[in-house]
Protein backbone atom coordinates (compact mmCIF):
# COMPACT_ATOMS: atom_id res chain seq x y z
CA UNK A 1 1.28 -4.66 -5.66
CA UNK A 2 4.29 -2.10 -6.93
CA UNK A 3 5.21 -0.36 -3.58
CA UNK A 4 4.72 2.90 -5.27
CA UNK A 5 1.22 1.90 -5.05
CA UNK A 6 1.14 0.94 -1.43
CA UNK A 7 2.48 4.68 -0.78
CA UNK A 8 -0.42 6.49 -2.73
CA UNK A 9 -3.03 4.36 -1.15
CA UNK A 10 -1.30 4.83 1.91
CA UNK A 11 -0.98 8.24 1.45
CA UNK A 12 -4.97 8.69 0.53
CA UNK A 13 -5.50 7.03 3.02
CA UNK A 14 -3.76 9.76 5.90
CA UNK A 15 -4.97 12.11 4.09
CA UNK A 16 -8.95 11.42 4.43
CA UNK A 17 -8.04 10.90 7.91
CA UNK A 18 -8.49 7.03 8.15
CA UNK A 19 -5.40 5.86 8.71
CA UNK A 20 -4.05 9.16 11.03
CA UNK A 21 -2.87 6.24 13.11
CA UNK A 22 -0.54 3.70 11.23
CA UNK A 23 2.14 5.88 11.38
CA UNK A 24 2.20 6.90 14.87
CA UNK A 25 1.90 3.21 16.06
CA UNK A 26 5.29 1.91 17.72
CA UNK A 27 6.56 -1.54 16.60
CA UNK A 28 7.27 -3.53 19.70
CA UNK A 29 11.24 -3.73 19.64
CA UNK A 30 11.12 0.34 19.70
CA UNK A 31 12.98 1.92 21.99
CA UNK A 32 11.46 4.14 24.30
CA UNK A 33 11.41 7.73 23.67
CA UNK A 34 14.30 10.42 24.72
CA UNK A 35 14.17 13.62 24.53
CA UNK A 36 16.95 15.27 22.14
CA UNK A 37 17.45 18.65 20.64
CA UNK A 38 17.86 17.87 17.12
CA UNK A 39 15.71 19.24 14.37
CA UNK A 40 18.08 17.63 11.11
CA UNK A 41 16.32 14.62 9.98
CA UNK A 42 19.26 13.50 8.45
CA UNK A 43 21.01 13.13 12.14
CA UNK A 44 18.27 12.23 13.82
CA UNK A 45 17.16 7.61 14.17
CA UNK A 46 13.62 6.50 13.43
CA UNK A 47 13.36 6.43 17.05
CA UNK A 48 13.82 10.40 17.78
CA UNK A 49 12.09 11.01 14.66
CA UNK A 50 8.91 9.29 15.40
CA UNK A 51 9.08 11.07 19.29
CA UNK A 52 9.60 14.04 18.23
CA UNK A 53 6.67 14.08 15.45
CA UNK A 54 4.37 12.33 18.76
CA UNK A 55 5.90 15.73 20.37
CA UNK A 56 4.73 18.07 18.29
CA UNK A 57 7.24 18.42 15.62
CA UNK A 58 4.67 17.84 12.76
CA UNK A 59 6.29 20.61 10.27
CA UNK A 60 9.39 19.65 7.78
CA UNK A 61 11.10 21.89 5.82
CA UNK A 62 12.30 21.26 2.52
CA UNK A 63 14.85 24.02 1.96
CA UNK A 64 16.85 23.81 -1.68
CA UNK A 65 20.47 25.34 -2.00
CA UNK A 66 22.07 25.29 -5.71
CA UNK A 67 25.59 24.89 -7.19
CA UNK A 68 26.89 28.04 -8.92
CA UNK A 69 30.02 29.87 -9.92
CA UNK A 70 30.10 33.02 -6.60
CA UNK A 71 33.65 34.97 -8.00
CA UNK A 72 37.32 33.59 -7.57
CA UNK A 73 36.65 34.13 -3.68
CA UNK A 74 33.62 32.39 -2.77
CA UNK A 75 33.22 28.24 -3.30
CA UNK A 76 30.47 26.83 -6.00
CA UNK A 77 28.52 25.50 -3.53
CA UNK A 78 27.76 28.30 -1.40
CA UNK A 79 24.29 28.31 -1.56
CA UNK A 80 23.81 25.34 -0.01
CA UNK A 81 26.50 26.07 2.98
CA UNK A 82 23.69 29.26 3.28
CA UNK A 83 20.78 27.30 3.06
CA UNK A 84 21.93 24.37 5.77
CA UNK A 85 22.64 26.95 8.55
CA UNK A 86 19.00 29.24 7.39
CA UNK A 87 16.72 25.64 7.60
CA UNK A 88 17.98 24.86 10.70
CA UNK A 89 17.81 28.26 12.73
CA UNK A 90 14.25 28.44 11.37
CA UNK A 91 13.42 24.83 12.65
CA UNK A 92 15.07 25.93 15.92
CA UNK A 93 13.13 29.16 16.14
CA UNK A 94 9.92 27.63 14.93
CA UNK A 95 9.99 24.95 17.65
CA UNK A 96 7.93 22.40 15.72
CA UNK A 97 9.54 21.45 12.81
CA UNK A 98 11.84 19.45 11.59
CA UNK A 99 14.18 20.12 8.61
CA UNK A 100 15.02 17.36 5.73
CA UNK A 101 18.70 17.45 3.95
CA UNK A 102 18.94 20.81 1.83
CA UNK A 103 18.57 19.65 -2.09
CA UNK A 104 21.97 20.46 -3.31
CA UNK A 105 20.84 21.37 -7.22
CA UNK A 106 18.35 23.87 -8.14
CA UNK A 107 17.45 25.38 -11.94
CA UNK A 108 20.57 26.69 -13.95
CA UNK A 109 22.38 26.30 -16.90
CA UNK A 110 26.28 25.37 -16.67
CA UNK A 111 28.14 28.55 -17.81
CA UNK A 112 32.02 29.04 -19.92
CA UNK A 113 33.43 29.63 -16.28
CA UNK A 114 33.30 26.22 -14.60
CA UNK A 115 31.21 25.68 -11.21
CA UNK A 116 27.26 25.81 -12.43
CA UNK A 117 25.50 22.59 -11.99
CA UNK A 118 22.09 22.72 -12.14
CA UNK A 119 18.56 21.06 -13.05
CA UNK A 120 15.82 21.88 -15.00
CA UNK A 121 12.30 22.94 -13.73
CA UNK A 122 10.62 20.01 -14.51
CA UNK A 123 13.19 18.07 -12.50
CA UNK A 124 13.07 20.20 -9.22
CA UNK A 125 9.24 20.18 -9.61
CA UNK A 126 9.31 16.30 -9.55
CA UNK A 127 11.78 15.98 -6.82
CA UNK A 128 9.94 18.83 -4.42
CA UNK A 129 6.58 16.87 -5.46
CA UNK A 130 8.06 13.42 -3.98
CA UNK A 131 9.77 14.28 -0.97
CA UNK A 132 7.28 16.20 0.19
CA UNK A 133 4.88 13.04 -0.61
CA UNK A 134 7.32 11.11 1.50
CA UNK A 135 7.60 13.33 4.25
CA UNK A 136 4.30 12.51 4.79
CA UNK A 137 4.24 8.95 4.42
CA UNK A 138 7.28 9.24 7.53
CA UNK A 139 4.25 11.25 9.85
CA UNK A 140 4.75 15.08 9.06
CA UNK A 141 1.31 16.60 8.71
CA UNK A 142 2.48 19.96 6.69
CA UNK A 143 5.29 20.70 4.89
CA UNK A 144 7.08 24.44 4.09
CA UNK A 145 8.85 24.77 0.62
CA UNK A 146 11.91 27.00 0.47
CA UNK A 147 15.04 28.15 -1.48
CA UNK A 148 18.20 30.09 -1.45
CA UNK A 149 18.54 30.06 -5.38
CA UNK A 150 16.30 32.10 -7.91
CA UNK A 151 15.66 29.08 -10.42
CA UNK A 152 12.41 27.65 -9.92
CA UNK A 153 11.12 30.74 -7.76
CA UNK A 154 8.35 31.30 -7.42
CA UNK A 155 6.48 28.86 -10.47
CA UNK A 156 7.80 25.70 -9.46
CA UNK A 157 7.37 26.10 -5.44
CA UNK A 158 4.00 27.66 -6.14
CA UNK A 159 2.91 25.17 -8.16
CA UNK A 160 4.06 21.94 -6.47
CA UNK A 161 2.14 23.57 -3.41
CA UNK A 162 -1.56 23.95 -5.36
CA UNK A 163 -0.76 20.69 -7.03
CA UNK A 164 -0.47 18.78 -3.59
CA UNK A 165 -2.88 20.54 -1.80
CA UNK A 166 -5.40 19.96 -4.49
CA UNK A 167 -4.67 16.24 -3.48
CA UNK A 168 -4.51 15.65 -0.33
CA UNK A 169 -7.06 17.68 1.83
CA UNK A 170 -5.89 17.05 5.45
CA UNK A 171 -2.20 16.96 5.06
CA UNK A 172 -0.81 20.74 3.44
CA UNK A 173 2.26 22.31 1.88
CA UNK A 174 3.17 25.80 1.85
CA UNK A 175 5.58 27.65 0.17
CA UNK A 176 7.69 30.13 1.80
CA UNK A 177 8.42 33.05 -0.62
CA UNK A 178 9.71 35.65 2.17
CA UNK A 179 13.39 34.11 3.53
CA UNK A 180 14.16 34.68 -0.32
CA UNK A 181 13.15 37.81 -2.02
CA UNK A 182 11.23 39.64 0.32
CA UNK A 183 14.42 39.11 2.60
CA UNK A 184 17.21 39.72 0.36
CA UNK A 185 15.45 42.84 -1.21
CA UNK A 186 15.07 44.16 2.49
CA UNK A 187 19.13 43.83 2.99
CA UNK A 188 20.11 45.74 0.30
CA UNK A 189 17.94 47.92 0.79
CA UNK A 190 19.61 48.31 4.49
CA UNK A 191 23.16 48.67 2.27
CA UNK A 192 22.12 51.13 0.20
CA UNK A 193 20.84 53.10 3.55
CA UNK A 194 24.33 53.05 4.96
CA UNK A 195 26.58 53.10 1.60
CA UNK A 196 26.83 50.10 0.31
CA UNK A 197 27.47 49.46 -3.08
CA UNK A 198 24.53 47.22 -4.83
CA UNK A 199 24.67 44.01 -6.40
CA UNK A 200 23.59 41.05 -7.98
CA UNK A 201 25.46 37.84 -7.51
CA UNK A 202 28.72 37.42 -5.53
CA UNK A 203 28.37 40.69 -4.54
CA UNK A 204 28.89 41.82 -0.75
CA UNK A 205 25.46 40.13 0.26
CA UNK A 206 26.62 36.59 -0.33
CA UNK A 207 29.75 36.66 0.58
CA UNK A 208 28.89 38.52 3.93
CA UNK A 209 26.70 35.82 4.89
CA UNK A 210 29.36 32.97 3.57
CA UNK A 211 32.37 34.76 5.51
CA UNK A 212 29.76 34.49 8.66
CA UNK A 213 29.05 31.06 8.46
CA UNK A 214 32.26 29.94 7.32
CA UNK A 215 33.43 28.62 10.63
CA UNK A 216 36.41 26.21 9.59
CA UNK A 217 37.76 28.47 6.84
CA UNK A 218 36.48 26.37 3.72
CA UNK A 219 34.45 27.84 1.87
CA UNK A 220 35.92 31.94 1.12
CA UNK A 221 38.78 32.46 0.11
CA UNK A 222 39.30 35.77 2.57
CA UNK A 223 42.63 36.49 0.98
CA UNK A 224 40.85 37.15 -2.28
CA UNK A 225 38.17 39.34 -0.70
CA UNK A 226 39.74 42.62 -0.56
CA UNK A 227 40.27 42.69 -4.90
CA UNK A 228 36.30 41.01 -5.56
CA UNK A 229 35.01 43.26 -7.39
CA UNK A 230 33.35 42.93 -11.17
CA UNK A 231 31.07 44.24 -13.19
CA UNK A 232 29.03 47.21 -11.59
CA UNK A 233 25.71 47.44 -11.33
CA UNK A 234 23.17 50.19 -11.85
CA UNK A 235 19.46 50.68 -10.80
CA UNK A 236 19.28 46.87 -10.65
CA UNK A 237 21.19 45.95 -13.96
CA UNK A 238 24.60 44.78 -14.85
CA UNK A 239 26.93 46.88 -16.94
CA UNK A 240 28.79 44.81 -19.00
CA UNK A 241 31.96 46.67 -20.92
CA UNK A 242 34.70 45.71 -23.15
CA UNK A 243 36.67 45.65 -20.09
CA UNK A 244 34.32 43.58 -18.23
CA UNK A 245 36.68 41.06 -16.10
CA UNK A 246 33.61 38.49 -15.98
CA UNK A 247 34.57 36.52 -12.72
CA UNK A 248 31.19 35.79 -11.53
CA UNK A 249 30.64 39.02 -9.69
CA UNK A 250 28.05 41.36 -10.12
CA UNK A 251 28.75 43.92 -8.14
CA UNK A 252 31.44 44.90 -5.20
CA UNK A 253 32.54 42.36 -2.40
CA UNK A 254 35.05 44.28 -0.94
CA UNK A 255 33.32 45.61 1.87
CA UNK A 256 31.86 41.87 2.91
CA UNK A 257 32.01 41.24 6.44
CA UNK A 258 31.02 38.81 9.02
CA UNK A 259 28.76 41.28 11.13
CA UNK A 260 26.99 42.00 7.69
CA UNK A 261 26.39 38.23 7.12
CA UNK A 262 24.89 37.58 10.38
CA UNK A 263 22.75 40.69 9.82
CA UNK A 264 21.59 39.23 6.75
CA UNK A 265 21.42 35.53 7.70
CA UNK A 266 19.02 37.05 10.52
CA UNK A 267 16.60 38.67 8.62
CA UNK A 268 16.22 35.77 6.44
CA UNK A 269 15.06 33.79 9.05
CA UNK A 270 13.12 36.24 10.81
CA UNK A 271 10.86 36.62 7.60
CA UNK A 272 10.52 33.03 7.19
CA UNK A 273 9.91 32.24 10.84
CA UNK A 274 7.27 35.23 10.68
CA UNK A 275 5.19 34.02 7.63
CA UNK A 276 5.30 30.21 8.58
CA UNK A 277 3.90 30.99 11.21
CA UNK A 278 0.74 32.77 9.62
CA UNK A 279 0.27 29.66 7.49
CA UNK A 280 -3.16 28.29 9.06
CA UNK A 281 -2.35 24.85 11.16
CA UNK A 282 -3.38 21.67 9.49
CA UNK A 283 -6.93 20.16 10.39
């Protein structure tokens, strides 16, 4: 038998509640359990992971980041610098979960200025679809669908959610729609309050929270930040000129600081900490 077909009978079988065991069993040469504080599966052995589900820890988050052009002072892959340090406050905060390495590529289209790398919907739907199938198959009993980047928000999340959930009864995915757009439309609405100038990409918001978690000086370019500025935007729409200097800002990052982007890194996972946890528990 193809072992892709030992996994879905497997994974019927957890999820009727028959086999709510085999996973959970310890293999004699397993190492007794030890109590450690981390929540990055990546990091973690088979050992800590398998204590730490026995714990309690039967959430993982699947958290996606992207790969984009951000303006001449802000590096391509700051969406998933964001989305590393957001996953693993809100596993901290939550207490029961456990977070799975942040998918690095998202839905985009390359673009003339170099630094866009990204996937189509059909490919992020298949690759949320299977991890999340073999989170399972490793012991979680839920798992919480999130992402830093607009492609794929909300269809794909949404629908990779019903699909699942449709299949397998006991064993539930959510998706968590609130650490992105609910989030990020309640911080600039907090910079228009207090004179901000709005934006759309590259803009003050994301480099704020980049400059804040940029702890070994990698990933801005802070000499740069005091001339990032681009196109302007107006009630929520880019105005694109003859003179537009199309650097991959929309917007004004002049003002970006590091209080701002722990402000806003904050209230992202406040939102998603506060609707996670109104999710109803798994049977």
């Amino acid at each position: 038998m193809r072992i892709g077909s030992v996994s879905n009978s497997l994974l019927m079988l957890i999820a009727g509640g028959t086999a709510s065991l085999m996973l959970t069993a310890a293999p004699a040469c397993a190492a007794p359990c030890a109590q450690t504080d981390l929540v990055e599966f990546e990091k973690m052995t088979w050992v800590e992971v398998k204590c730490e589900i026995a714990a309690g820890k039967t959430t993982a988050l699947i958290y996606t980041g992207g790969v984009e052009e951000r303006g001449p002072q802000n590096a391509n892959g700051g969406h998933n610098l964001i989305a590393h340090a957001t996953v693993e406050a809100i596993a901290r905060k939550l207490g029961n979960a456990i977070f799975l390495p942040v998918l690095p590529y998202t839905p985009n289209d390359a673009e003339p200025i170099p630094g866009t790398i990204g996937i189509t919907n059909e490919l992020l739907a298949a690759m949320l679809e299977r991890l999340t199938e073999q989170a399972f198959l490793n012991g979680f009993h839920r798992v919480i669908l999130m992402g830093d980047h607009a492609g794929g928000q909300p269809e794909v999340y949404e629908g990779v959610a019903k699909k699942l959930n449709a299949r397998y009864g006991a064993l539930r995915v959510f998706y968590c729609d609130q650490v992105y757009r609910p989030a990020n439309d309640a911080f600039d609405q907090y910079l228009a309050q207090h004179g901000y100038p709005p934006g759309l990409h590259g803009y003050l918001f994301d480099t704020s929270e980049m400059m804040y978690l940029d702890k070994d000086n990698t990933w801005v370019r802070r000499d740069l930040v005091s001339s990032a500025v681009g196109d302007p935007v107006v009630d929520g729409k880019v105005q694109i000129g003859p003179q537009s200097p199309y650097n991959g800002i929309q917007g004004d990052a002049r003002r970006s600081t590091v209080e701002l982007g722990k402000r806003a890194v904050e209230m992202k996972v406040d939102y998603a900490v506060r609707q996670i946890r109104s999710f109803p528990p798994t049977e």
